[in-house]
N, C-alpha and C. Protein backbone atom coordinates (compact mmCIF):
# COMPACT_ATOMS: atom_id res chain seq x y z
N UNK A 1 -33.50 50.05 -114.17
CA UNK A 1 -33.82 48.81 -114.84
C UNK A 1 -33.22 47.59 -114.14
N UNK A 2 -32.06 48.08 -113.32
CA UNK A 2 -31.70 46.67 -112.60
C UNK A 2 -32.64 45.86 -111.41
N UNK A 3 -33.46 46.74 -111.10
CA UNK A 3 -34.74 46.02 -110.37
C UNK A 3 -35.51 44.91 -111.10
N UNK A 4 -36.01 45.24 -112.74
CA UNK A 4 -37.10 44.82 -113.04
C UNK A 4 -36.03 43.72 -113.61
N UNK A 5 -34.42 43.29 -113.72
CA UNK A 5 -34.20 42.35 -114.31
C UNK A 5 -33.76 41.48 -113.06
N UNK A 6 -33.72 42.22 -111.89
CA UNK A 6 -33.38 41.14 -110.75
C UNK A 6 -34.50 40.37 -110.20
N UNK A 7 -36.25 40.37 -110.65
CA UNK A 7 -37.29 40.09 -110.62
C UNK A 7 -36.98 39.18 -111.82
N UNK A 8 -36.61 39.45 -113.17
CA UNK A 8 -36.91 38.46 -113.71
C UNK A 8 -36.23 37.31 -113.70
N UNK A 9 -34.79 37.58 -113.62
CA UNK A 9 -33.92 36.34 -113.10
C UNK A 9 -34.34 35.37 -112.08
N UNK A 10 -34.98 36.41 -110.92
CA UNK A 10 -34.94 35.72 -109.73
C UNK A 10 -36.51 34.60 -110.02
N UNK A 11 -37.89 35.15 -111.00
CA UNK A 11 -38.86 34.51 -110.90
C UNK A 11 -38.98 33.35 -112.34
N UNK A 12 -37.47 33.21 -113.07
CA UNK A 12 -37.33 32.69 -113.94
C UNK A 12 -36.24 31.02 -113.11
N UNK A 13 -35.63 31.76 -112.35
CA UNK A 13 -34.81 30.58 -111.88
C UNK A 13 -35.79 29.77 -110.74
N UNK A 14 -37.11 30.04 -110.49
CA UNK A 14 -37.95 29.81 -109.40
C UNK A 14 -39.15 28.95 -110.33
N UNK A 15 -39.10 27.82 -110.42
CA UNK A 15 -40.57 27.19 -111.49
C UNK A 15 -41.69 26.58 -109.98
N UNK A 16 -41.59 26.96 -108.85
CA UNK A 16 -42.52 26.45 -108.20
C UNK A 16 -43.70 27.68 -107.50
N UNK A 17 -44.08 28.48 -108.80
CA UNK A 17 -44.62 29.80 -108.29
C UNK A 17 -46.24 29.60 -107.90
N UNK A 18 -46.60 28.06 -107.99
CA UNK A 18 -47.79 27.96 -108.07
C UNK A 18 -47.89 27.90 -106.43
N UNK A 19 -49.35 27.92 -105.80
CA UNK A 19 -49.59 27.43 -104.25
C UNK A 19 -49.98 26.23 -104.38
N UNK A 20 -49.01 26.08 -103.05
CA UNK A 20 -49.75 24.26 -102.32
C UNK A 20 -51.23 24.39 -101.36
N UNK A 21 -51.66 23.54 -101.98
CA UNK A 21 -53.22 23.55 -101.23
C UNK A 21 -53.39 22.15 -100.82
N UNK A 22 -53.50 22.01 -99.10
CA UNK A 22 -54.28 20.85 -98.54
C UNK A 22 -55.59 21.05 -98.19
N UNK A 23 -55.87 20.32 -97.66
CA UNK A 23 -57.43 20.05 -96.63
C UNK A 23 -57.37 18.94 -95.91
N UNK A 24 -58.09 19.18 -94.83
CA UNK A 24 -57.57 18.02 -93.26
C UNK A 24 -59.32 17.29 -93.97
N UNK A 25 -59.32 16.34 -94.17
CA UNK A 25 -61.11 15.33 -95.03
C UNK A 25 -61.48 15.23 -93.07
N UNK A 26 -60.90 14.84 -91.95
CA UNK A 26 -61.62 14.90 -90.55
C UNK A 26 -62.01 16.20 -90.06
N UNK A 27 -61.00 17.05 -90.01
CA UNK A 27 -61.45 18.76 -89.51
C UNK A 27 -61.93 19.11 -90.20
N UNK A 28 -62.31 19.38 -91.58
CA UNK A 28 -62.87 20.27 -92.61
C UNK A 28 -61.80 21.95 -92.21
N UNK A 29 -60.59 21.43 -92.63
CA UNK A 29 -59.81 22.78 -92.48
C UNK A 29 -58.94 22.78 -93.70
N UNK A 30 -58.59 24.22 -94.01
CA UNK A 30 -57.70 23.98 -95.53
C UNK A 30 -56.45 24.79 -94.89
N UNK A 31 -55.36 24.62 -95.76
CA UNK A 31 -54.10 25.47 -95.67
C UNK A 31 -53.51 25.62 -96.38
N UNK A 32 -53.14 26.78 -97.39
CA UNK A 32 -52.21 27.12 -98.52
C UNK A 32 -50.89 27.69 -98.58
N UNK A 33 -50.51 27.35 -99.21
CA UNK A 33 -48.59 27.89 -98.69
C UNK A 33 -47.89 28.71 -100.12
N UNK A 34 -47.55 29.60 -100.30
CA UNK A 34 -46.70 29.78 -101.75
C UNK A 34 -45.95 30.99 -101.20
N UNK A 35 -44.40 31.13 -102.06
CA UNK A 35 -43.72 31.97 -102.25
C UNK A 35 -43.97 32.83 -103.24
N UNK A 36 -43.91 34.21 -102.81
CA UNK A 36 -44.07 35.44 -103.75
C UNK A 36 -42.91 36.53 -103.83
N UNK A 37 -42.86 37.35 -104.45
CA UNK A 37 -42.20 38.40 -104.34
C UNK A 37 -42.78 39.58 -104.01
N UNK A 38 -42.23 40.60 -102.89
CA UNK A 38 -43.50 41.50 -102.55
C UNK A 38 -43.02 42.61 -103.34
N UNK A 39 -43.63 43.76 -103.36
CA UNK A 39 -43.58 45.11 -104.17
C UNK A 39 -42.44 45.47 -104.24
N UNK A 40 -41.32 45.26 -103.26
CA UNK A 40 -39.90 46.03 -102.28
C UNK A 40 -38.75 44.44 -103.43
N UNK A 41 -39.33 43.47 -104.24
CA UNK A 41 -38.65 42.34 -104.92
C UNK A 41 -37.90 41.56 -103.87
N UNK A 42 -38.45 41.34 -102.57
CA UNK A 42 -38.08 40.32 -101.70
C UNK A 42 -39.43 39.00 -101.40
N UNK A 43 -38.02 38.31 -101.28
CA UNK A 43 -39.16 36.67 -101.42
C UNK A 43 -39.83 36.76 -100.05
N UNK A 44 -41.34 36.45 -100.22
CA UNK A 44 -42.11 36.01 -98.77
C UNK A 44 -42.87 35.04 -98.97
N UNK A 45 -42.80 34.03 -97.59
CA UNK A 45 -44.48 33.32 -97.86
C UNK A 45 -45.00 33.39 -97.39
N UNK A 46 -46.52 32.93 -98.11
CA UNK A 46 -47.38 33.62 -97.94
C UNK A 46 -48.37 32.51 -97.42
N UNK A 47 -48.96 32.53 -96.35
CA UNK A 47 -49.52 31.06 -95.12
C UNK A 47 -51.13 31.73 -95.33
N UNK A 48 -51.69 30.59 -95.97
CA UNK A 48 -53.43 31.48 -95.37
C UNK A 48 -53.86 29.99 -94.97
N UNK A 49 -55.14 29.78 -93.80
CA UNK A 49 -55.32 29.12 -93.35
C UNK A 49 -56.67 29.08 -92.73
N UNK A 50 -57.63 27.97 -92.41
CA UNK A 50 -58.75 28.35 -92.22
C UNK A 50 -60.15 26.81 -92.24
N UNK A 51 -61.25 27.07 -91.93
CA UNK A 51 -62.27 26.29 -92.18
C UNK A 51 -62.89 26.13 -93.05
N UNK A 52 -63.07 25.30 -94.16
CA UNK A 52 -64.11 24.93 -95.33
C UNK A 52 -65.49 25.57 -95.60
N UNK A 53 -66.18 25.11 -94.28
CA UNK A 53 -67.39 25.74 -93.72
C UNK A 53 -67.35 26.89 -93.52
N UNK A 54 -66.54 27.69 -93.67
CA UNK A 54 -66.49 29.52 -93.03
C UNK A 54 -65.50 30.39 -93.89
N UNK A 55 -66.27 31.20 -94.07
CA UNK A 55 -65.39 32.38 -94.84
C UNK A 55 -64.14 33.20 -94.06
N UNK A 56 -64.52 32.28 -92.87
CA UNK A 56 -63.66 33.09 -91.81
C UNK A 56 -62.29 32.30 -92.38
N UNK A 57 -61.12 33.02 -91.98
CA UNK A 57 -59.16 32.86 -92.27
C UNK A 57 -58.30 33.40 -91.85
N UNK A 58 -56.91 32.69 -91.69
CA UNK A 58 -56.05 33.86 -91.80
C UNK A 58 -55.30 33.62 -92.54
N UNK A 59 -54.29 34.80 -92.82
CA UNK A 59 -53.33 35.15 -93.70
C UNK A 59 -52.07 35.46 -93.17
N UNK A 60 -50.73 35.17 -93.46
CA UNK A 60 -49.64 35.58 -93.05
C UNK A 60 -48.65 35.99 -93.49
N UNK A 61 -47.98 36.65 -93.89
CA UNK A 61 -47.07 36.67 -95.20
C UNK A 61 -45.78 36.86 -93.88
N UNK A 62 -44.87 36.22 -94.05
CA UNK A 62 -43.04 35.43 -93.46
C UNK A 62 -42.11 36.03 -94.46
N UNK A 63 -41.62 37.40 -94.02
CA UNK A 63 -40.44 37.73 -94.57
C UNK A 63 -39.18 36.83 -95.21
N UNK A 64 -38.29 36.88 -96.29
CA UNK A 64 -37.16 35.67 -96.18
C UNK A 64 -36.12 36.31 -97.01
N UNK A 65 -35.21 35.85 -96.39
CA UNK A 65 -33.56 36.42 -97.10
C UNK A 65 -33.76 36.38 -98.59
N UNK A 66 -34.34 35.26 -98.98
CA UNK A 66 -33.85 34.70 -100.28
C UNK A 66 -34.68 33.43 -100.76
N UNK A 67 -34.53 32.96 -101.93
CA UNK A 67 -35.41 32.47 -102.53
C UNK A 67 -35.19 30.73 -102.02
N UNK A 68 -33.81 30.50 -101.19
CA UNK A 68 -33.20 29.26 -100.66
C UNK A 68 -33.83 28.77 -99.67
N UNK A 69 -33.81 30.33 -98.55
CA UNK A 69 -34.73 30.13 -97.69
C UNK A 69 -35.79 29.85 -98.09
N UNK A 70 -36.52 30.42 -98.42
CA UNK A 70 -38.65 30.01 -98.78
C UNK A 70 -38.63 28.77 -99.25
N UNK A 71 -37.29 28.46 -100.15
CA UNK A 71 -38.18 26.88 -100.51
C UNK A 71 -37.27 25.66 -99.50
N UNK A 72 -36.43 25.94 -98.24
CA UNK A 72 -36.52 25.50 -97.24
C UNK A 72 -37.88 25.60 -96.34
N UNK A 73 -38.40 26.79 -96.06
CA UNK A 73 -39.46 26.82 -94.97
C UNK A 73 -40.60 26.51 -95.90
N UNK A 74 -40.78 26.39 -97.04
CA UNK A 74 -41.67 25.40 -97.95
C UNK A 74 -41.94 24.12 -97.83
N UNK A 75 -40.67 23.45 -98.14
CA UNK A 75 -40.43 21.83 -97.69
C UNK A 75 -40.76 21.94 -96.27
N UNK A 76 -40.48 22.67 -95.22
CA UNK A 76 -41.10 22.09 -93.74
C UNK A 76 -42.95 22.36 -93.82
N UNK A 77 -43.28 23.38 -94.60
CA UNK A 77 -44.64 23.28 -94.14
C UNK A 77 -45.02 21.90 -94.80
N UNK A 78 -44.48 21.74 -95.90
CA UNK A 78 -45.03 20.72 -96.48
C UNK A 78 -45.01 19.54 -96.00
N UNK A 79 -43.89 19.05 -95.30
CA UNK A 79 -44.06 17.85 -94.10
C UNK A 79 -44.65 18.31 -92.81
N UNK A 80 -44.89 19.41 -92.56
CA UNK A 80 -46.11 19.62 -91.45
C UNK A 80 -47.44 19.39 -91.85
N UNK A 81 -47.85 19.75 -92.81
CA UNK A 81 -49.16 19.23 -92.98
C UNK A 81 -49.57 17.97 -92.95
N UNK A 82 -48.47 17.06 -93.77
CA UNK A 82 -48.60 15.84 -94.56
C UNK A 82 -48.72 15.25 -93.23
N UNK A 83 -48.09 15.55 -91.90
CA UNK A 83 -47.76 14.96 -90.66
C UNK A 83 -49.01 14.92 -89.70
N UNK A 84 -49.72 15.82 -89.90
CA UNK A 84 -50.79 16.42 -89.35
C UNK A 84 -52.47 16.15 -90.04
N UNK A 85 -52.33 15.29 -91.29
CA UNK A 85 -53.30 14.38 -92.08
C UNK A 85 -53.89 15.31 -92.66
N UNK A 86 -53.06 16.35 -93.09
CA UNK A 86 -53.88 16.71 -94.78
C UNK A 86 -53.36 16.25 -95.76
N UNK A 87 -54.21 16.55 -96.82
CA UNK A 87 -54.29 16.01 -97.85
C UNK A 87 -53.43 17.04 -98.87
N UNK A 88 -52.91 16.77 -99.82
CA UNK A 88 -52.81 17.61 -101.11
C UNK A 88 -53.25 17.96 -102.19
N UNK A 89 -54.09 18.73 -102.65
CA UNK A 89 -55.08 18.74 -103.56
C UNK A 89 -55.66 20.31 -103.90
């Protein structure tokens, strides 16, 4: 049982479980970013990325120590995009 309460602590002290979604309005490209917990109760994020026009994508999921890390490498994607003229939405 100490698994299923170190999941709940850990996804109770975490309120940003939703994904960030941009889109570039010149490229017609989107990119989504969110932290999860995988099956093993370690934090990853999770990068999918891709064209509007196409079903085509990719996906990446980024191993991370801890839940400090992800919402460090969170805040950088999030000023990479913003830097790079997508939008948030």
């Amino acid at each position: 049982m100490a698994f299923t309460s170190t999941l709940d602590e850990a996804t109770q002290a975490f309120d940003e479980r939703h994904t960030h979604y941009w889109t570039h309005p010149g490229t017609g490209r989107y990119y989504a970013a969110s932290l999860i917990i995988n099956l093993f109760g370690q934090w990853e994020l999770k990068q999918a990325w891709g064209s509007l026009s196409s079903r085509r994508g990719r996906l990446r999921y980024v191993p991370l120590t801890g839940l400090a890390e992800g919402q460090a490498q969170l805040q950088r994607v999030v000023q990479r995009r913003l830097q790079r003229g997508y939008v948030a939405g």
